[in-house]
Protein backbone atom coordinates (compact mmCIF):
# COMPACT_ATOMS: atom_id res chain seq x y z
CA UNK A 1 0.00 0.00 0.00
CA UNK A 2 1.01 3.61 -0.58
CA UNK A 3 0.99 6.31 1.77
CA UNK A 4 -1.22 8.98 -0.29
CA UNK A 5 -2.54 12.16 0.99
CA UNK A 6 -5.63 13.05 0.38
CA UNK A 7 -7.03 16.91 -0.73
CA UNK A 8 -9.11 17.00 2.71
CA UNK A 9 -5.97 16.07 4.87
CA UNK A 10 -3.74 18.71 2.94
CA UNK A 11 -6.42 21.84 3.62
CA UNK A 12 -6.05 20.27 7.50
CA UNK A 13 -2.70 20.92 7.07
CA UNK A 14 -2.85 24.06 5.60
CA UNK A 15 -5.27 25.17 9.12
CA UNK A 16 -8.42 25.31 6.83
CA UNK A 17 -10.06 21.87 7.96
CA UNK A 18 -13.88 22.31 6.91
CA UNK A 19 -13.77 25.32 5.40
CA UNK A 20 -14.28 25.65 0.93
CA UNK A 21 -11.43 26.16 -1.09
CA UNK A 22 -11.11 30.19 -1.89
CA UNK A 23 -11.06 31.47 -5.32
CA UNK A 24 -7.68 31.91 -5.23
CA UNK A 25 -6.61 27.97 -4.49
CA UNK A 26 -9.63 26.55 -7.62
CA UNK A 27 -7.62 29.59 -9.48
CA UNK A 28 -4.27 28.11 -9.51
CA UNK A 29 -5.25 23.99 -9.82
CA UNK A 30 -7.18 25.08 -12.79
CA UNK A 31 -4.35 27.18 -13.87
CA UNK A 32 -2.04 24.30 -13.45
CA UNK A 33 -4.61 22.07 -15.05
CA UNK A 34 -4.58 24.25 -18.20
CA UNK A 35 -0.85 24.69 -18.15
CA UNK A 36 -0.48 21.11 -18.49
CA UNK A 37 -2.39 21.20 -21.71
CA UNK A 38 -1.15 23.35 -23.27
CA UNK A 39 2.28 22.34 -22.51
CA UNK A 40 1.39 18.80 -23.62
CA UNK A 41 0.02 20.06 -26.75
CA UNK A 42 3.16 22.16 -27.14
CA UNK A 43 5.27 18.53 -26.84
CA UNK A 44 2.80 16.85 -29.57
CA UNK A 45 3.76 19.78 -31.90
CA UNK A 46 7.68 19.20 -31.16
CA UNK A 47 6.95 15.47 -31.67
CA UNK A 48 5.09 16.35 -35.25
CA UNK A 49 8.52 18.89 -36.35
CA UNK A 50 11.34 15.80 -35.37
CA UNK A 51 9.37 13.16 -36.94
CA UNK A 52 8.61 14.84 -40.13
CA UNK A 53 12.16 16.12 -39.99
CA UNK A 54 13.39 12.68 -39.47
CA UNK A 55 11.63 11.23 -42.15
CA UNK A 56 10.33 13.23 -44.34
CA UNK A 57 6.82 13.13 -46.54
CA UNK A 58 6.72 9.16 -47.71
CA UNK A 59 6.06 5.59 -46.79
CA UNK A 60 8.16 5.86 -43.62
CA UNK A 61 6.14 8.16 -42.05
CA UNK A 62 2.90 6.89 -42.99
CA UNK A 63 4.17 3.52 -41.53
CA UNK A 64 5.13 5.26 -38.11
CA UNK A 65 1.95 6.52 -37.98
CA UNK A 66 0.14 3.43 -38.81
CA UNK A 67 1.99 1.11 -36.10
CA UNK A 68 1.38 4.34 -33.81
CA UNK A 69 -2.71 4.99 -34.10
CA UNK A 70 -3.45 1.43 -32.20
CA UNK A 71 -1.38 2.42 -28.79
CA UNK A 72 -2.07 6.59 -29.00
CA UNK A 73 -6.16 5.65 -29.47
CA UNK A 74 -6.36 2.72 -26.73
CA UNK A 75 -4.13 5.28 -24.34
CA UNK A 76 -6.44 8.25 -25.47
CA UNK A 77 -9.53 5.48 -24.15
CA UNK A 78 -7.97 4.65 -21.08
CA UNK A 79 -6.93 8.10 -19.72
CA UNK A 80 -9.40 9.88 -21.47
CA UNK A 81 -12.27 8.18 -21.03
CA UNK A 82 -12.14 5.45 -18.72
CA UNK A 83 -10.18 7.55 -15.89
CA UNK A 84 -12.40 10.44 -16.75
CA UNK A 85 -15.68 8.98 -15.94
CA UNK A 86 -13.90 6.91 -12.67
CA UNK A 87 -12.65 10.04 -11.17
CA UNK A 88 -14.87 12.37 -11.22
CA UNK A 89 -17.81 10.89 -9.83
CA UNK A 90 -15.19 9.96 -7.08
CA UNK A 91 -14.03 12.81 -6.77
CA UNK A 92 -17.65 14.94 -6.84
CA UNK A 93 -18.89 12.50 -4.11
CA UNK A 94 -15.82 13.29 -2.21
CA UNK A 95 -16.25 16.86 -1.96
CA UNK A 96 -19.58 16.99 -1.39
CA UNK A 97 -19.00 14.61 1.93
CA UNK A 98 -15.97 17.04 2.87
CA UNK A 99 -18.98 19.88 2.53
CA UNK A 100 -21.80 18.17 4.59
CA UNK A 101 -19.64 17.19 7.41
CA UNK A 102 -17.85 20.24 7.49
């Protein structure tokens, strides 16, 4: 088993046990949240300028990008989708105890 912390113990931590997140704290996780996009998206375009400077326009390419559509759509599934629809429910559920015992 891991030792994981969750978001409730971290605002006890922080001296704000029971109270709602401010403006300020939603503010910077969904800054972060959108950083990460775009930063990922930012990687994708790298990945896109090495590969078609690597190979070129041609049958190598299309081949890498053949063998890679299986792996990119089952991961885009998984994460995506799958993790998407676990966590937040979870996650909803979670706050919403943290606000009716608090």
């Amino acid at each position: 088993m891991t030792n994981s912390t969750t978001p409730s113990e971290i605002h006890e931590e922080n001296g704000k046990a029971g109270q709602p997140l401010s403006g300020r704290e939603i503010a910077l996780a969904t800054l972060i949240v959108m950083a990460s996009f775009v930063f990922s998206g930012v990687l994708g375009l790298v990945r896109q300028i090495v590969l078609a400077s690597t190979f070129g326009a041609g049958r190598d390419l299309d081949a890498f990008y053949a063998a890679l559509r299986l792996p990119e759509t089952l991961f885009v599934l998984v994460a995506g989708g799958a993790l998407g629809s676990a966590f937040i429910p979870v996650f909803s559920t979670f706050l919403n105890k943290d606000d009716i015992q608090g």
